[in-house]
N, C-alpha and C. Protein backbone atom coordinates (compact mmCIF):
# COMPACT_ATOMS: atom_id res chain seq x y z
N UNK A 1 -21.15 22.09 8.79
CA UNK A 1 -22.58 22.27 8.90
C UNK A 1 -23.02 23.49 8.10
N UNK A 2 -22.62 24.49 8.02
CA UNK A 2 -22.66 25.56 7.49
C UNK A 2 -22.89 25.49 5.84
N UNK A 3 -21.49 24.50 5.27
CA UNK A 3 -21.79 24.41 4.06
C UNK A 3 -23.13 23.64 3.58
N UNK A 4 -23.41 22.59 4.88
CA UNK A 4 -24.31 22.25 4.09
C UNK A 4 -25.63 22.97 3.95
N UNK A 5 -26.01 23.91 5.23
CA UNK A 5 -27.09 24.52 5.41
C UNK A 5 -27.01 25.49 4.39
N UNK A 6 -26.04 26.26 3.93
CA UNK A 6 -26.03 27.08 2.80
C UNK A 6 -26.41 26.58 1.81
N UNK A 7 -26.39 25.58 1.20
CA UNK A 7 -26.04 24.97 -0.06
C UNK A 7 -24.75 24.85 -0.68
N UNK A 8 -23.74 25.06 -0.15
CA UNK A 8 -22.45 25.29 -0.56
C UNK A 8 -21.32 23.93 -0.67
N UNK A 9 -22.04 23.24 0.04
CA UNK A 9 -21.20 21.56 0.10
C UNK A 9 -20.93 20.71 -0.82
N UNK A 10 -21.84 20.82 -1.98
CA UNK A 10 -21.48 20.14 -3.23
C UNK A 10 -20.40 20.54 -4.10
N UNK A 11 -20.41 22.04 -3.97
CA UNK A 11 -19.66 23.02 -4.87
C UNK A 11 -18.40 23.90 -4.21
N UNK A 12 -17.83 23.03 -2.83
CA UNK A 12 -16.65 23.51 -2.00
C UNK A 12 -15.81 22.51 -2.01
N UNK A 13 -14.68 22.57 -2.23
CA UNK A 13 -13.41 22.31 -1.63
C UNK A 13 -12.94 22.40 -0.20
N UNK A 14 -13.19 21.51 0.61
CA UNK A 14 -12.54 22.00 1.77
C UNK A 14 -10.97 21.24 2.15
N UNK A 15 -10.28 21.59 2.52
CA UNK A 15 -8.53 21.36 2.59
C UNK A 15 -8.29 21.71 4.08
N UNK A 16 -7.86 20.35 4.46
CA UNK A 16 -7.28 20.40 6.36
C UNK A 16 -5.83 20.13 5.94
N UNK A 17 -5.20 20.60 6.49
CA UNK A 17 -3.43 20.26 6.44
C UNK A 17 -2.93 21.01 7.38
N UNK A 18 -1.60 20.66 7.62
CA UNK A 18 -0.86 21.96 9.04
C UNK A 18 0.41 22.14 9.16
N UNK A 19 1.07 22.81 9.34
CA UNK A 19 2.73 21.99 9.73
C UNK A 19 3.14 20.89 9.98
N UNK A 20 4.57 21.01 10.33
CA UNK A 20 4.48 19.42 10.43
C UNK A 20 4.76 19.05 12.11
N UNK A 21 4.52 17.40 12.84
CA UNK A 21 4.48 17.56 13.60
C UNK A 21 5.38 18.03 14.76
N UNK A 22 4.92 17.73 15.95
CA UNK A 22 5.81 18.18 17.13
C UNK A 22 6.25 17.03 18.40
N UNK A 23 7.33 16.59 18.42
CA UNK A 23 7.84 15.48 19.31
C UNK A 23 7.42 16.09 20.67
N UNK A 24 6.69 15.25 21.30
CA UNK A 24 6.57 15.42 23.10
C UNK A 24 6.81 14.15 23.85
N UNK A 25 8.09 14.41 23.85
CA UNK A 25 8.82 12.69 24.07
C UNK A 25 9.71 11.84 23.11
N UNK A 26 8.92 12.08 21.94
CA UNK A 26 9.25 10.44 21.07
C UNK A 26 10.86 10.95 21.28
N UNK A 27 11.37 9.33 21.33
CA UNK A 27 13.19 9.64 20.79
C UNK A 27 13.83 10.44 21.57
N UNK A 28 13.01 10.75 22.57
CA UNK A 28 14.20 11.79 24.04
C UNK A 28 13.74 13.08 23.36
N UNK A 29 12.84 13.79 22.76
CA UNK A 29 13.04 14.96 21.88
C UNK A 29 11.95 16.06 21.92
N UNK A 30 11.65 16.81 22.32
CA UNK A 30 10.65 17.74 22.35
C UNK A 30 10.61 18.81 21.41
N UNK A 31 10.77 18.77 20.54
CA UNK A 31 10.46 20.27 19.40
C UNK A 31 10.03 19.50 17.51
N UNK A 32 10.67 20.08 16.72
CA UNK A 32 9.95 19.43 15.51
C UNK A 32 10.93 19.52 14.39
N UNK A 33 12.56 19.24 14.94
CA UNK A 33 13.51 19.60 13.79
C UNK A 33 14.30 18.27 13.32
N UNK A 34 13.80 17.33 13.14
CA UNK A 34 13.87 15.76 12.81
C UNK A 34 13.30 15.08 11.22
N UNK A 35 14.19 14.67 11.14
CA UNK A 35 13.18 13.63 10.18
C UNK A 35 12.49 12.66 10.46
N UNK A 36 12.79 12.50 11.89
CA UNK A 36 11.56 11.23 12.32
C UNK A 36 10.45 11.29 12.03
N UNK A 37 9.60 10.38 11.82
CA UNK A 37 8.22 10.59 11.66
C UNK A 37 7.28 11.18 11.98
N UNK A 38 7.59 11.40 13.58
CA UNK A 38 6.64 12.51 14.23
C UNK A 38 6.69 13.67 14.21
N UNK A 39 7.34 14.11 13.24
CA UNK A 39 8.04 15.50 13.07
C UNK A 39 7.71 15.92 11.62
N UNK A 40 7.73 14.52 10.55
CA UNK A 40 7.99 14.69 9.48
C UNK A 40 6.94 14.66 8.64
N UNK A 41 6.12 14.26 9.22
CA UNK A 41 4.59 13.65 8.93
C UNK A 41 3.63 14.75 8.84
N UNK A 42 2.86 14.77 8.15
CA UNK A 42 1.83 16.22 7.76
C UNK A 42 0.35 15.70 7.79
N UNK A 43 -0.39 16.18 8.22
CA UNK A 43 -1.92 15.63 7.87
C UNK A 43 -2.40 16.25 6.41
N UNK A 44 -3.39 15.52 5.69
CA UNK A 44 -3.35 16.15 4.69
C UNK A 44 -5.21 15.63 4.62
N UNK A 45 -6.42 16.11 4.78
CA UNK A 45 -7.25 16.01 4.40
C UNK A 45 -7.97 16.93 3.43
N UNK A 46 -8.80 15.71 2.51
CA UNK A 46 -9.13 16.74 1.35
C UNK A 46 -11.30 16.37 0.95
N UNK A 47 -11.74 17.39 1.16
CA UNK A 47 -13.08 16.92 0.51
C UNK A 47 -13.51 17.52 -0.53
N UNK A 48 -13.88 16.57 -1.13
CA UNK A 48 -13.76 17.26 -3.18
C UNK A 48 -14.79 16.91 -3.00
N UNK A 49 -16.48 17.14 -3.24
CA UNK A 49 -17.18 16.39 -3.67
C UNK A 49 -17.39 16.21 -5.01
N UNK A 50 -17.77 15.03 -5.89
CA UNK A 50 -17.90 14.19 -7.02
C UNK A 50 -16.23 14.52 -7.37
N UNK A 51 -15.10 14.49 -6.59
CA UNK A 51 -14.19 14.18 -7.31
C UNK A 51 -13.30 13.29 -6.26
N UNK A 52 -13.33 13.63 -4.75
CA UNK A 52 -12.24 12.59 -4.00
C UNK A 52 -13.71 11.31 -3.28
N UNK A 53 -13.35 10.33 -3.61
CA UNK A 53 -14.14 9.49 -2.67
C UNK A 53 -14.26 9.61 -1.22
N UNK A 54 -15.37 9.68 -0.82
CA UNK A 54 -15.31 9.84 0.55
C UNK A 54 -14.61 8.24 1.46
N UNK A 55 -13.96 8.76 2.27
CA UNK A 55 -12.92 7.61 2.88
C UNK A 55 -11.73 7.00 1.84
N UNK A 56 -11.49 7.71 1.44
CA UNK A 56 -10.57 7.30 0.13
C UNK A 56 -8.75 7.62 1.00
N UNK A 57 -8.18 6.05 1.07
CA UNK A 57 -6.85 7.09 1.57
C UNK A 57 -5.30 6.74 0.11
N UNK A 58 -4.44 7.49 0.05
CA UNK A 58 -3.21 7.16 -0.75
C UNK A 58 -2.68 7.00 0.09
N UNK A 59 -1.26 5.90 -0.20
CA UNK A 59 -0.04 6.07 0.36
C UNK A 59 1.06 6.60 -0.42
N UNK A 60 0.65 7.20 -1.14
CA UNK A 60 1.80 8.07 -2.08
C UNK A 60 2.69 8.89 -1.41
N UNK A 61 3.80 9.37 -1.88
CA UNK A 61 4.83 10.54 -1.22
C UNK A 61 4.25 11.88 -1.29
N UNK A 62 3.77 12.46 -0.90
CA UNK A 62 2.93 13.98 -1.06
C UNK A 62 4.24 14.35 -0.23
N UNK A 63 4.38 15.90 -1.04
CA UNK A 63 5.13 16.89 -0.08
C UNK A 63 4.30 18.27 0.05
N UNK A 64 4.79 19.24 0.89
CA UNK A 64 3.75 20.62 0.58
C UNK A 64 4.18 21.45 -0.30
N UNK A 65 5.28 20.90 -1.24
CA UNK A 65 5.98 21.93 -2.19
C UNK A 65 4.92 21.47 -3.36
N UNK A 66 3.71 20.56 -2.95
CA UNK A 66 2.70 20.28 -4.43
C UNK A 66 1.45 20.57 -3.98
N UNK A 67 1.42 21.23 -3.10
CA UNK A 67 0.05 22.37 -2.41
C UNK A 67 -0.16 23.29 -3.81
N UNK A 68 1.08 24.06 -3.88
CA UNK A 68 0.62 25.25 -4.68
C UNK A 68 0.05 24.83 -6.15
N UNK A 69 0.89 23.64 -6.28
CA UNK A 69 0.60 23.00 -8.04
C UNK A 69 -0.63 22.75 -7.99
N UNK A 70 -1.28 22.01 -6.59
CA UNK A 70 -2.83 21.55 -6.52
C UNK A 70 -3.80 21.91 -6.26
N UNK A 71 -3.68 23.73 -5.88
CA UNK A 71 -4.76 24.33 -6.07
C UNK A 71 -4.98 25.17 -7.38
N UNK A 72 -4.33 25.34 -7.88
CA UNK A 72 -4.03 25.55 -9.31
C UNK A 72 -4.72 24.99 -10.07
N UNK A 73 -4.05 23.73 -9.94
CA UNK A 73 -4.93 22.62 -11.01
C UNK A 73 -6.26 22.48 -10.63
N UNK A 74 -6.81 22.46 -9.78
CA UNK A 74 -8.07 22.40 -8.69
C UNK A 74 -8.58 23.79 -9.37
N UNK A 75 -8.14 24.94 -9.44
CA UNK A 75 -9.02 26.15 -9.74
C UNK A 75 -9.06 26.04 -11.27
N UNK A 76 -8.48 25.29 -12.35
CA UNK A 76 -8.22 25.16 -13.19
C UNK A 76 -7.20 26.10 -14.20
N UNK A 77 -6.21 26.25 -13.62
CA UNK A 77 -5.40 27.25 -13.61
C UNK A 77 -4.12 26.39 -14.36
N UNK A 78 -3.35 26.86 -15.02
CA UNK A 78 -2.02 26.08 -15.58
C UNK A 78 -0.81 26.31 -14.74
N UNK A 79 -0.24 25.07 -14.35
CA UNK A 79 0.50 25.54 -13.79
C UNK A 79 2.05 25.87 -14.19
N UNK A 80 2.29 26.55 -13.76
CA UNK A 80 4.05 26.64 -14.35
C UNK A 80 4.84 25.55 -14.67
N UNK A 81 5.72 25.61 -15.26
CA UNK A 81 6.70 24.74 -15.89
C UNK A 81 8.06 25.01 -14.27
N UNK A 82 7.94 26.23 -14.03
CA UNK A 82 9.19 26.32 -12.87
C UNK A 82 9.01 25.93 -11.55
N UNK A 83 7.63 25.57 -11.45
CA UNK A 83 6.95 25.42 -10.61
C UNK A 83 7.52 24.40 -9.73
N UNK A 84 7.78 24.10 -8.72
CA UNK A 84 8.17 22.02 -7.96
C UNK A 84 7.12 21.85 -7.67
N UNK A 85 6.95 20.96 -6.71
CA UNK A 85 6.15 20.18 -6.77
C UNK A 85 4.86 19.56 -7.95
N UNK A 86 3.91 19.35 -7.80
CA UNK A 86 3.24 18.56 -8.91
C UNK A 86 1.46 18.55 -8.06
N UNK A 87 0.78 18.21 -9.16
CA UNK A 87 -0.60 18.47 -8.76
C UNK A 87 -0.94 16.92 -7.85
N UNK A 88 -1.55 17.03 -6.87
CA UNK A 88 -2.43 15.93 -6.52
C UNK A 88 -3.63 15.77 -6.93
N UNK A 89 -4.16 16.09 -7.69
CA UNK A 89 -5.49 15.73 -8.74
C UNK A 89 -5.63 14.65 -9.22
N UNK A 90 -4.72 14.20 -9.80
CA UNK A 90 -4.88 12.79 -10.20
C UNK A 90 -4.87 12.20 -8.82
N UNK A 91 -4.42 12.01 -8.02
CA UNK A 91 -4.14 11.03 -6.78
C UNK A 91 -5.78 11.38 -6.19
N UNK A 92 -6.00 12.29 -6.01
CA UNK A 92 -7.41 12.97 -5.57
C UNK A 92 -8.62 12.09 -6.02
N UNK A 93 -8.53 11.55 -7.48
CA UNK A 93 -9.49 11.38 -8.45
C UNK A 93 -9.06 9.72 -8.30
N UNK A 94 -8.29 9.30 -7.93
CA UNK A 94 -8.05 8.09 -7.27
C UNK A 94 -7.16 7.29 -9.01
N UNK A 95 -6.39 7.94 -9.60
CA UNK A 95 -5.80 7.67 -10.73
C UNK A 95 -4.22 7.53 -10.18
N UNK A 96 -3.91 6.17 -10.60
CA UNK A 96 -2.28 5.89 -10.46
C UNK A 96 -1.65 6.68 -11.42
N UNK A 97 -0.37 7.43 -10.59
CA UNK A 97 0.77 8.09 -11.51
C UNK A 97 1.31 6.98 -11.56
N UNK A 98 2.40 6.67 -12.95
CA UNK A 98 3.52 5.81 -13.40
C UNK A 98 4.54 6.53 -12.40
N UNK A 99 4.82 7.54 -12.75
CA UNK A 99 6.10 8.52 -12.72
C UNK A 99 6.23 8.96 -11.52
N UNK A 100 5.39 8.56 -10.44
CA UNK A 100 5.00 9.56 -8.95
C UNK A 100 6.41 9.36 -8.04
N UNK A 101 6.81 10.71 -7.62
CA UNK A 101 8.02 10.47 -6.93
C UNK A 101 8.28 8.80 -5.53
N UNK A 102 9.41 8.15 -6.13
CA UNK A 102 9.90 7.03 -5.33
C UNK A 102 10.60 7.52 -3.76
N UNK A 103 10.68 8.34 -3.46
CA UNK A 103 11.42 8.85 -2.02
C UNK A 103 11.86 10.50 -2.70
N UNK A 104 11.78 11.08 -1.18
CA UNK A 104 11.84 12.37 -1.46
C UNK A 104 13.20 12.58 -0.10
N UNK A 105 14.05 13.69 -0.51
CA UNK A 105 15.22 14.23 0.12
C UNK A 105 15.10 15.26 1.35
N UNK A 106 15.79 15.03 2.44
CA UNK A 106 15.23 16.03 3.90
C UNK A 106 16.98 16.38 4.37
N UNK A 107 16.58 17.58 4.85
CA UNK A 107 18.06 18.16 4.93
C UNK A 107 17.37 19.04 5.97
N UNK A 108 18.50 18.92 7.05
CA UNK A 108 18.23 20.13 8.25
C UNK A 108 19.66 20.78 8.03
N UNK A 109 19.87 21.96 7.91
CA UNK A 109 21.31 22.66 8.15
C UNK A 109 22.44 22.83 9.11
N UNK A 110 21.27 23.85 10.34
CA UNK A 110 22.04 24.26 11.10
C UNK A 110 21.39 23.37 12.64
N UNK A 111 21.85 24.04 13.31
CA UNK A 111 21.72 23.60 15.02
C UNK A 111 21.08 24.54 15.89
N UNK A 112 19.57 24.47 15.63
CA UNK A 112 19.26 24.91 16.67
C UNK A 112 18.30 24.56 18.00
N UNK A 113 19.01 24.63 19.24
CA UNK A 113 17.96 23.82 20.63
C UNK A 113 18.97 22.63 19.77
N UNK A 114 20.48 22.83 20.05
CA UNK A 114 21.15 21.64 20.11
C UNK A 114 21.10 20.01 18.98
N UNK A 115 19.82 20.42 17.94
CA UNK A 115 19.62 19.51 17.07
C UNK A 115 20.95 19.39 15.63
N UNK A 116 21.73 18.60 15.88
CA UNK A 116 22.61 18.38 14.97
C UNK A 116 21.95 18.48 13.36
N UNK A 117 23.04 19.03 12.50
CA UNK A 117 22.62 18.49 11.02
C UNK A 117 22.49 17.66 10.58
N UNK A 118 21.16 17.16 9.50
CA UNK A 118 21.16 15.75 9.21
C UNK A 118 20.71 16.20 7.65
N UNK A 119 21.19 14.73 7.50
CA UNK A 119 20.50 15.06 5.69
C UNK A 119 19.84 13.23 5.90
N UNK A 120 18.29 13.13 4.84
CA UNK A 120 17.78 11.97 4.95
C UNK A 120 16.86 11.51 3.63
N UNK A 121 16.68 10.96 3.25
CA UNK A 121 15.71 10.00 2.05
C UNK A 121 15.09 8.86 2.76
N UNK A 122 13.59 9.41 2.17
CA UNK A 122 12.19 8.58 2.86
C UNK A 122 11.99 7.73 1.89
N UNK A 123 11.53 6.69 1.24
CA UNK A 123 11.11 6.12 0.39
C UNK A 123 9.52 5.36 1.17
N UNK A 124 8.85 4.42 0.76
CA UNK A 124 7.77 4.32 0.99
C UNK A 124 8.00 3.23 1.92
N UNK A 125 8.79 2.83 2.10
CA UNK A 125 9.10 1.61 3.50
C UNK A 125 10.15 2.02 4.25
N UNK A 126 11.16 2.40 3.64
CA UNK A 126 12.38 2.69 4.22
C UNK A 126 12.90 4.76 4.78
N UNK A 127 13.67 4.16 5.61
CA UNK A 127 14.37 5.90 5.69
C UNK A 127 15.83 5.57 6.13
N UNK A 128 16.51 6.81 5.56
CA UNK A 128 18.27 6.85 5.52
C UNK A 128 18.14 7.85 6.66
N UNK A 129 19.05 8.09 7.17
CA UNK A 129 19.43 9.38 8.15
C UNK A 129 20.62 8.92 8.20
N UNK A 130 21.83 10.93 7.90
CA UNK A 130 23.29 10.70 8.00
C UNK A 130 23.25 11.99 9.06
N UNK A 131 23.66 11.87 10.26
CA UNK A 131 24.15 12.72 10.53
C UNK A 131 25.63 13.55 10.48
N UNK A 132 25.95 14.77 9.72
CA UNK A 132 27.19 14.68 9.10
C UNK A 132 28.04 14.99 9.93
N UNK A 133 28.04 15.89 11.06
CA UNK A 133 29.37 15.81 11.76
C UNK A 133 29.72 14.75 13.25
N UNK A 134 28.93 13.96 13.11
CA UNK A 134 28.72 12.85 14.16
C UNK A 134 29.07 11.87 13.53
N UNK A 135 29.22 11.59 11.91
CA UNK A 135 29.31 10.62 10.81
C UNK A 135 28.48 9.33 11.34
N UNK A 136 27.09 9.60 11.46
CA UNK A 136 26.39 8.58 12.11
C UNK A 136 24.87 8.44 11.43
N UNK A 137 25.10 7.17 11.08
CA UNK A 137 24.14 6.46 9.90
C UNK A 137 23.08 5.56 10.32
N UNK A 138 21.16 6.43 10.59
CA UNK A 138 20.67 5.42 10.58
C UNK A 138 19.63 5.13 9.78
N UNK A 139 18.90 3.70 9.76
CA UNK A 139 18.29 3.28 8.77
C UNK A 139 17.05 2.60 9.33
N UNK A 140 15.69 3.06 8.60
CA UNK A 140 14.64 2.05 9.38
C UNK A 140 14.03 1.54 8.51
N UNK A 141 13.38 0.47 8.23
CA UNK A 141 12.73 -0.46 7.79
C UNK A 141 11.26 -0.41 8.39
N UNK A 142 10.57 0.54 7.74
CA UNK A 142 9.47 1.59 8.41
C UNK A 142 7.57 0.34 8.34
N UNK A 143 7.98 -0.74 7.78
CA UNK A 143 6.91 -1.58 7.42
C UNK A 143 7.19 -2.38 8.87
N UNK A 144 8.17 -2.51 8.88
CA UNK A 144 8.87 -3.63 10.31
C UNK A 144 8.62 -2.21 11.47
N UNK A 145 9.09 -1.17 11.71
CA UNK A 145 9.42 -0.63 12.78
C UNK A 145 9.24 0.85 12.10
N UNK A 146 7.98 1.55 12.39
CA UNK A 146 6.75 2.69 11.98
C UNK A 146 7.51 3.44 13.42
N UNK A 147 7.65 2.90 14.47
CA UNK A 147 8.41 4.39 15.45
C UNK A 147 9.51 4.56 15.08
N UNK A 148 10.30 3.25 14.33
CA UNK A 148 12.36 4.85 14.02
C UNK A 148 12.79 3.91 15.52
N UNK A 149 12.56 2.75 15.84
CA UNK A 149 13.20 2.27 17.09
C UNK A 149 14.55 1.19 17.11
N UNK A 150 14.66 0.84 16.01
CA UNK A 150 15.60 -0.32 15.84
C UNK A 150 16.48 0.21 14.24
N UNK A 151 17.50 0.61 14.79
CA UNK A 151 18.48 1.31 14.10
C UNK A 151 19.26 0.64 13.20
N UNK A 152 19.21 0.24 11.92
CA UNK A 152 18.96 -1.07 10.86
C UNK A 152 20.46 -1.03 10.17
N UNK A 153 21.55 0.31 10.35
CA UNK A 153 22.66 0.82 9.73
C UNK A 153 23.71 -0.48 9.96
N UNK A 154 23.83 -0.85 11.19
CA UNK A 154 25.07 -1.86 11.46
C UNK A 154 24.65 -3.47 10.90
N UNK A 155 23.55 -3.66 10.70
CA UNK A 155 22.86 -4.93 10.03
C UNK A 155 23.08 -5.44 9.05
N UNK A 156 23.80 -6.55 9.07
CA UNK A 156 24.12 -6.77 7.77
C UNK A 156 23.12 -7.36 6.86
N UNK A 157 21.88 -7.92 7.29
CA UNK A 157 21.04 -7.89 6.41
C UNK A 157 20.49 -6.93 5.57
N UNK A 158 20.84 -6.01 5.94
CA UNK A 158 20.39 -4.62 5.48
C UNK A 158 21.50 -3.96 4.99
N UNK A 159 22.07 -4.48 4.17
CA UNK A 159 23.38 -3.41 4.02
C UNK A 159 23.12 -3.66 2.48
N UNK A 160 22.99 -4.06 1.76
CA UNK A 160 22.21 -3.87 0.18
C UNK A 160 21.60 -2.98 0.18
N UNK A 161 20.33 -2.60 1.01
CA UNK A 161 19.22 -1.44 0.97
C UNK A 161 20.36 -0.42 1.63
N UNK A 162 21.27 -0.36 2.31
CA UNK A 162 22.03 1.21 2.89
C UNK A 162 22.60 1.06 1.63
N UNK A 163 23.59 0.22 0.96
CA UNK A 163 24.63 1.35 -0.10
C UNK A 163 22.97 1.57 -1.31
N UNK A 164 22.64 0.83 -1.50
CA UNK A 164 21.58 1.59 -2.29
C UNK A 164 21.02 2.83 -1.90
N UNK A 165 20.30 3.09 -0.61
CA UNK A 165 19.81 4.16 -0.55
C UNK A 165 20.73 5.38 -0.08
N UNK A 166 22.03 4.86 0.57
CA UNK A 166 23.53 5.91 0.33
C UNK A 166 23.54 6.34 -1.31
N UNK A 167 23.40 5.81 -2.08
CA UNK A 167 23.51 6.34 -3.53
C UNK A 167 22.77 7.17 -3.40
N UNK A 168 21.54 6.23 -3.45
CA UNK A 168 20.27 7.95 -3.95
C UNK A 168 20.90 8.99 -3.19
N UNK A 169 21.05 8.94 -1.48
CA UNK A 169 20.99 10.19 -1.06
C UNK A 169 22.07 11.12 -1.39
């Protein structure tokens, strides 16, 4: 309200985003050190006016390591070459990348509040999860099953998509 009573609404950027989430329940689990979805998942709202459509959504892979690239590019600023991540401007402006990352890599280390190490690759339907000293492999088929409930690793229909996405990871 403010921006608009100022005059400031045409000519602001406003950016909602947050950590990521927090399990209260899902999966037996109460804290936020998972790759499950409810953990892994970020809100990301953006109002550009004359540049993001209003109600406009992507399903692209966004990570927050392309925050910093995208206010950059947004202030019109160059961004580094050493830089990771990548601008969301184009995605913003509602322009398909060719090149836009296919699945992105999740690694927890250590153990803490009892959460084992896992290492995992999201792709846009699918997710890997290895847990390494449990040697325990699971897999979801995230178009079929969006909660992480039916554990896809022992399936042999699915065992093309595990050694494939065992490679990538």
């Amino acid at each position: 309200a403010y921006l608009d009573e100022s005059g400031l609404a045409e000519d602001t950027i406003v950016i909602y985003t947050s950590d990521q989430g927090f399990f209260l329940g899902e999966h037996g689990l109460y804290h936020k050190r998972f790759i499950y979805e409810e953990s892994l998942r970020v809100p990301l709202l953006v109002r550009w006016p004359g540049t993001v459509k209003a109600g406009s959504v992507s399903d692209e892979l966004v990570l927050n390591l392309d925050s910093a690239p995208t206010l950059l590019d947004m202030a019109g600023r160059q961004v580094p070459d050493d830089m990771q991540g990548r601008s969301l401007v184009p995605l913003l402006q509602g322009e398909p990348i060719k090149d836009w990352r296919e699945a992105f890599y999740y690694r927890y280390y250590f153990s803490h509040f009892d959460t084992p190490a896992h290492t995992g690759l999201r792709t846009r339907n699918m997710k890997l999860i290895h847990f390494e000293d449990l040697d325990l492999w699971e897999l979801y088929d995230l178009d079929e099953d969006s909660s992480e409930m039916s554990n896809l690793a022992e399936n042999p229909e699915y065992r093309e998509q595990l050694t494939r996405l065992r490679g990538q990871l």
